[in-house]
Protein backbone atom coordinates (compact mmCIF):
# COMPACT_ATOMS: atom_id res chain seq x y z
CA UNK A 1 -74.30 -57.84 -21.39
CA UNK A 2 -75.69 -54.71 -23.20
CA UNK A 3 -72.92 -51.90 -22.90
CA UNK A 4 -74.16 -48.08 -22.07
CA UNK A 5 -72.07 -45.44 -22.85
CA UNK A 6 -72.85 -42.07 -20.27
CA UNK A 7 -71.55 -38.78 -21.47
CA UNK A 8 -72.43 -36.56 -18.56
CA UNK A 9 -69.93 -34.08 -17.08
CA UNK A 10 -71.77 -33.74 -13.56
CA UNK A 11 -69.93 -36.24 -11.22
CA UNK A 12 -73.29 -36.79 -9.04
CA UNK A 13 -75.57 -37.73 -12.17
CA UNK A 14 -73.20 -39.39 -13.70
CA UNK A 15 -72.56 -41.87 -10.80
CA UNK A 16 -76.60 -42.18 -10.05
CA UNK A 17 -76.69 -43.20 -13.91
CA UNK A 18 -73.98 -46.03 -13.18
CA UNK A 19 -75.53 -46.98 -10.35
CA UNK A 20 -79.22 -47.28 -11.79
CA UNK A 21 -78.33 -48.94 -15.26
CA UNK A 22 -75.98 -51.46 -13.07
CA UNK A 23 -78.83 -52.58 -11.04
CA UNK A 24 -80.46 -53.42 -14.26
CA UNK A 25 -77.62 -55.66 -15.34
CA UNK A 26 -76.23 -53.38 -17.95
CA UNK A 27 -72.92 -52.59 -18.41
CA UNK A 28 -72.46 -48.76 -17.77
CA UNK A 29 -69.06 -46.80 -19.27
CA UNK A 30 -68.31 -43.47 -18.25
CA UNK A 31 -66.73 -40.48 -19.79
CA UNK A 32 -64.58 -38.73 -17.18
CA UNK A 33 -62.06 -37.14 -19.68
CA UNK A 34 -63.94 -34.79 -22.40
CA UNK A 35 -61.29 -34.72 -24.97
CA UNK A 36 -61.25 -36.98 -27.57
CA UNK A 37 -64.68 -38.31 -27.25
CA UNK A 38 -65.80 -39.41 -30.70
CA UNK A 39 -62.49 -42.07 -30.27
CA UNK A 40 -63.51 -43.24 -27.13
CA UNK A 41 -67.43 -43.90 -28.16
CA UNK A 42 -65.15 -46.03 -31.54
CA UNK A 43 -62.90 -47.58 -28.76
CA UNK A 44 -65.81 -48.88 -26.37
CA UNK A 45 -68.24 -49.83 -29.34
CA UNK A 46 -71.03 -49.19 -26.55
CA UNK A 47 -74.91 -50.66 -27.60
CA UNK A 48 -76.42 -47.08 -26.45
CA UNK A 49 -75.31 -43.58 -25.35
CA UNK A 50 -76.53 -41.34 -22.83
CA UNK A 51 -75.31 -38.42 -24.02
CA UNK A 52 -75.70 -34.58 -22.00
CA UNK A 53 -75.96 -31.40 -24.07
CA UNK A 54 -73.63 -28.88 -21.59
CA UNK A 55 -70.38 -30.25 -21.74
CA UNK A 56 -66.67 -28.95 -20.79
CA UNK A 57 -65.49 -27.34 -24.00
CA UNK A 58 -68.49 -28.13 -26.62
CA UNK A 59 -72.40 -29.34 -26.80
CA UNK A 60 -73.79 -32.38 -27.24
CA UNK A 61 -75.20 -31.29 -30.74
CA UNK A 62 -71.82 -31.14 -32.36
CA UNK A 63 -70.24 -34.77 -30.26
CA UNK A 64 -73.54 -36.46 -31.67
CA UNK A 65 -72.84 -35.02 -34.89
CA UNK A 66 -69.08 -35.88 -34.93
CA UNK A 67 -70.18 -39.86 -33.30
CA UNK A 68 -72.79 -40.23 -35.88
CA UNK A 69 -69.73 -40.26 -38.19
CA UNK A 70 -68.26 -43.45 -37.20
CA UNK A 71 -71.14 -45.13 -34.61
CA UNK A 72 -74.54 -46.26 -35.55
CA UNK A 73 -75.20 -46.62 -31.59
CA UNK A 74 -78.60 -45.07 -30.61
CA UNK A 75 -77.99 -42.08 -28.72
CA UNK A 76 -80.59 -40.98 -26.06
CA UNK A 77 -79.96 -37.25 -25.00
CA UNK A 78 -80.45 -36.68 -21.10
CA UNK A 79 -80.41 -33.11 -20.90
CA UNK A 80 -82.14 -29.89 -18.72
CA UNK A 81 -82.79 -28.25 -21.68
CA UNK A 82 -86.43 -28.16 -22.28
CA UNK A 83 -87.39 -26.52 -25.13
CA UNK A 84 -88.79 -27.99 -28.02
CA UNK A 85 -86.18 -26.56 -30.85
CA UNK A 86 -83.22 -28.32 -28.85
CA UNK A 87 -85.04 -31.41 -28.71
CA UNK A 88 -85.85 -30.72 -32.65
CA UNK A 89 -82.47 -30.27 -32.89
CA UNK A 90 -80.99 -32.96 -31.35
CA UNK A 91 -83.16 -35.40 -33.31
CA UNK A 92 -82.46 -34.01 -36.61
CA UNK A 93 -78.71 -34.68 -35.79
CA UNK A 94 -79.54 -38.23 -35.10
CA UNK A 95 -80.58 -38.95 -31.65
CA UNK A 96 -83.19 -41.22 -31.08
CA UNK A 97 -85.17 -39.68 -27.98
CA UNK A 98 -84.52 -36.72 -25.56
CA UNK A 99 -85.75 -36.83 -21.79
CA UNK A 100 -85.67 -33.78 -19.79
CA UNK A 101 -83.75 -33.65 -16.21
CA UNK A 102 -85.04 -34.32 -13.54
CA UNK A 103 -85.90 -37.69 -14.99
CA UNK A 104 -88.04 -40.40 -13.50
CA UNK A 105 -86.04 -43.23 -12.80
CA UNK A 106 -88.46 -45.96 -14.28
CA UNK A 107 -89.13 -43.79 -17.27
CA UNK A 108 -85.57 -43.32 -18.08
CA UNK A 109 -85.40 -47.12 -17.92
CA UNK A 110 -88.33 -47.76 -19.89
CA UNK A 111 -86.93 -45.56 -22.57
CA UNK A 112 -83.42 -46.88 -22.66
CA UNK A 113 -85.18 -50.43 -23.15
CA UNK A 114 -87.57 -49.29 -25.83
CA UNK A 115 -84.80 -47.70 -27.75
CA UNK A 116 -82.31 -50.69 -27.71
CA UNK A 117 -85.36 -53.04 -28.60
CA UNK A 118 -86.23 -50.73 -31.85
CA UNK A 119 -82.05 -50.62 -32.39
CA UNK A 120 -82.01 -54.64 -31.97
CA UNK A 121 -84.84 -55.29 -34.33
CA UNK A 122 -83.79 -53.03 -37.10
CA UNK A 123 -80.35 -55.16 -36.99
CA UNK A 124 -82.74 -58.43 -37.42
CA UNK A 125 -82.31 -58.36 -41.26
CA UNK A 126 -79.27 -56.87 -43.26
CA UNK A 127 -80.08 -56.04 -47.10
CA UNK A 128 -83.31 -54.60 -48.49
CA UNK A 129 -83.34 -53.79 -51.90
CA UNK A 130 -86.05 -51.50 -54.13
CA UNK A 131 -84.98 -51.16 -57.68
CA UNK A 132 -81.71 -50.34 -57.69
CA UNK A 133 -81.42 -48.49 -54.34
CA UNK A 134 -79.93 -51.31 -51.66
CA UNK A 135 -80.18 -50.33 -48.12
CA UNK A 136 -77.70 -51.87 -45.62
CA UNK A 137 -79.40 -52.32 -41.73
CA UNK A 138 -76.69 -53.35 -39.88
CA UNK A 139 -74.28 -50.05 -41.72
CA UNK A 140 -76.37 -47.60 -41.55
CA UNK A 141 -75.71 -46.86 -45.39
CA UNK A 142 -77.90 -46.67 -48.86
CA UNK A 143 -76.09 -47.20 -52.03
CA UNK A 144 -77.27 -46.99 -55.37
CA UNK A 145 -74.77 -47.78 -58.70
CA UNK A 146 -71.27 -47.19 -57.42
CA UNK A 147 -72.83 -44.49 -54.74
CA UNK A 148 -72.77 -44.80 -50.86
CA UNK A 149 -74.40 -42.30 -48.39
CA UNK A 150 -74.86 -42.94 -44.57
CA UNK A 151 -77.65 -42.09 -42.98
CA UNK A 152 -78.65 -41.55 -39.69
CA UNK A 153 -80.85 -43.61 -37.84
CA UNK A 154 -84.34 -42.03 -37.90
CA UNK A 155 -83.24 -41.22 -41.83
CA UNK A 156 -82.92 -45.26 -42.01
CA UNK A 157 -86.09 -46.31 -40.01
CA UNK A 158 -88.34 -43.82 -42.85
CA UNK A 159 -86.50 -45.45 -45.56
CA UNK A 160 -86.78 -48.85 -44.25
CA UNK A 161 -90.98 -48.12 -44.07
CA UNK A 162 -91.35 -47.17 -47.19
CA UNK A 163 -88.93 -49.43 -48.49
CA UNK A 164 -91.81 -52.44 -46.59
CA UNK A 165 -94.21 -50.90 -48.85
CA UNK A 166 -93.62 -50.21 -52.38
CA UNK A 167 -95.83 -48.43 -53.88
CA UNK A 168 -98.30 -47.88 -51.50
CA UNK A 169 -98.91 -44.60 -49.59
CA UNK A 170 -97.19 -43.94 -46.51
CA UNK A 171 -99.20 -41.72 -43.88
CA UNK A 172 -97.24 -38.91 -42.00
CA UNK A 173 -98.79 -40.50 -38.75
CA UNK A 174 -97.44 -43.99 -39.80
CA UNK A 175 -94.24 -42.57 -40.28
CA UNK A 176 -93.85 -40.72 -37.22
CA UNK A 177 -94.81 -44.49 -35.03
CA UNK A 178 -92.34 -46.27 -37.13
CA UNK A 179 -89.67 -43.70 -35.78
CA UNK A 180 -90.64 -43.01 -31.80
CA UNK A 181 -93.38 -45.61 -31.07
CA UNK A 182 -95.54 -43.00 -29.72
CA UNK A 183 -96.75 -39.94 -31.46
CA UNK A 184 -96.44 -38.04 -27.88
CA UNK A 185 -92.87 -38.01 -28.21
CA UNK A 186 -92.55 -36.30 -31.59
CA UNK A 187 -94.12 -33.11 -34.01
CA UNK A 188 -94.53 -32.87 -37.66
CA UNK A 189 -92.26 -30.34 -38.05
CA UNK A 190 -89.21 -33.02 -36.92
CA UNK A 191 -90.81 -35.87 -39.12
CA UNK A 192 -90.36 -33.10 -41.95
CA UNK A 193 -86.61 -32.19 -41.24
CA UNK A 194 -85.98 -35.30 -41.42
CA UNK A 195 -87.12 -36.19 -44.70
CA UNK A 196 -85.62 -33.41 -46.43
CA UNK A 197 -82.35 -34.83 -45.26
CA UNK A 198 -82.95 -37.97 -46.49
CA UNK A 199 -84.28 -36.74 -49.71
CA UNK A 200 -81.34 -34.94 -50.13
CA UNK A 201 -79.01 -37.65 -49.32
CA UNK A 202 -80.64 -39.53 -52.09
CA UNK A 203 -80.87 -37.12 -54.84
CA UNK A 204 -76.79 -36.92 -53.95
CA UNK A 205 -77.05 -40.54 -55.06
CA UNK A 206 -78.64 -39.71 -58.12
CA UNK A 207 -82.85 -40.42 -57.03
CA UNK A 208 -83.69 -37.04 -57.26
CA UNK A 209 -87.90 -37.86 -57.37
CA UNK A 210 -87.19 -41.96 -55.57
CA UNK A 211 -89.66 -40.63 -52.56
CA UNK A 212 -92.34 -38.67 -54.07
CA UNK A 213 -94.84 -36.77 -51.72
CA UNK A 214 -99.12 -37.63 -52.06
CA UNK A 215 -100.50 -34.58 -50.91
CA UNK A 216 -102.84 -34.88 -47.97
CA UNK A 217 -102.28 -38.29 -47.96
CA UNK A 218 -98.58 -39.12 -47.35
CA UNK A 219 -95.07 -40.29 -49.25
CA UNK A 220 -94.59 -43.20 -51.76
CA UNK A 221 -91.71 -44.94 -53.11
């Protein structure tokens, strides 16, 4: 049974949350005490968070940040904070989609399910290699010589595409449906903050120039 993790301070949601992912037959774990929060996410190794941006005594921004440290889980931030730099925001730190409240119930399903299916199927292999730059799946990490970064998960899925196609040119638009299956979900402007993280992550590894941008066209490896 899939375990989901909800980080929500409002009693009422939280419980509807419960409720709706138990019907489902998933295995919902609540956050009722807001201290120590990175520790519990470790201690319940959840499969997914649902994670709220207003909580007692900091945001959501900074707990994904600090979980991303220790927890490759995809995190899915349910939030009524509409506007289009949080969401940015919250992506660049490493969540993996952001639905507005009020929610729809069968959309908030349908996104939990597409998220853990991308999460699932990323985990399929382990170990992709190009040149000397190894990637690890199921870590979360690229290492090259005696070098390891982690990245975050959206940094890993635009790795992992290029890293499928050596060589060849990788379109913006391709790159933005390998990360959120639907271009309606995210802007260029995210797809670029991304990649400068990632390209900086790398050049820390010493590949300064390992994803080189085609003008007009795209990125290649």
């Amino acid at each position: 049974m899939q375990k989901i993790m909800i980080i929500e301070d409002d009693p009422a949601i939280r419980e509807e949350l419960a409720l709706l992912l138990g019907n489902e037959g998933y295995r919902a774990l609540t956050v009722t005490e807001f201290v120590n929060v990175p520790e519990q996410v470790t201690d319940a190794d959840p499969d997914l968070i649902l994670l709220d941006l207003g909580l007692p005594g900091r945001d959501g921004f900074s707990l994904c940040a600090d979980i991303r440290r220790n927890s490759g889980a995809p995190i899915i931030f349910v939030t009524s904070r509409d506007s289009a730099m949080d969401e940015l925001q919250a992506l660049s730190l490493g969540g993996d989609d952001y639905i507005t409240k009020p929610y729809n119930m069968l959309v908030l399903l349908a996104r939990v399910k597409a998220v853990l299916r991308r999460s699932e199927s990323s985990a399929d292999a382990d170990i992709l290699t190009a040149g000397k730059l190894s990637v690890s799946l199921t870590r979360g990490t690229a290492s090259f010589g005696s070098k390891t970064a982690e990245l975050t998960r959206n940094e890993l899925r635009i790795l992992v595409r290029l890293m499928d196609r050596p060589g060849e040119i990788v379109s913006r638009e391709d790159l933005i449906e390998a990360l959120w299956d639907s271009r309606i979900y995210i802007d260029d402007n995210t797809l670029s903050v991304n990649m400068t993280r990632l390209r900086s992550k790398l050049e820390a590894l010493g590949l300064p120039d390992y994803i080189k941008t085609r003008r007009g066209l795209g990125y290649q490896l």
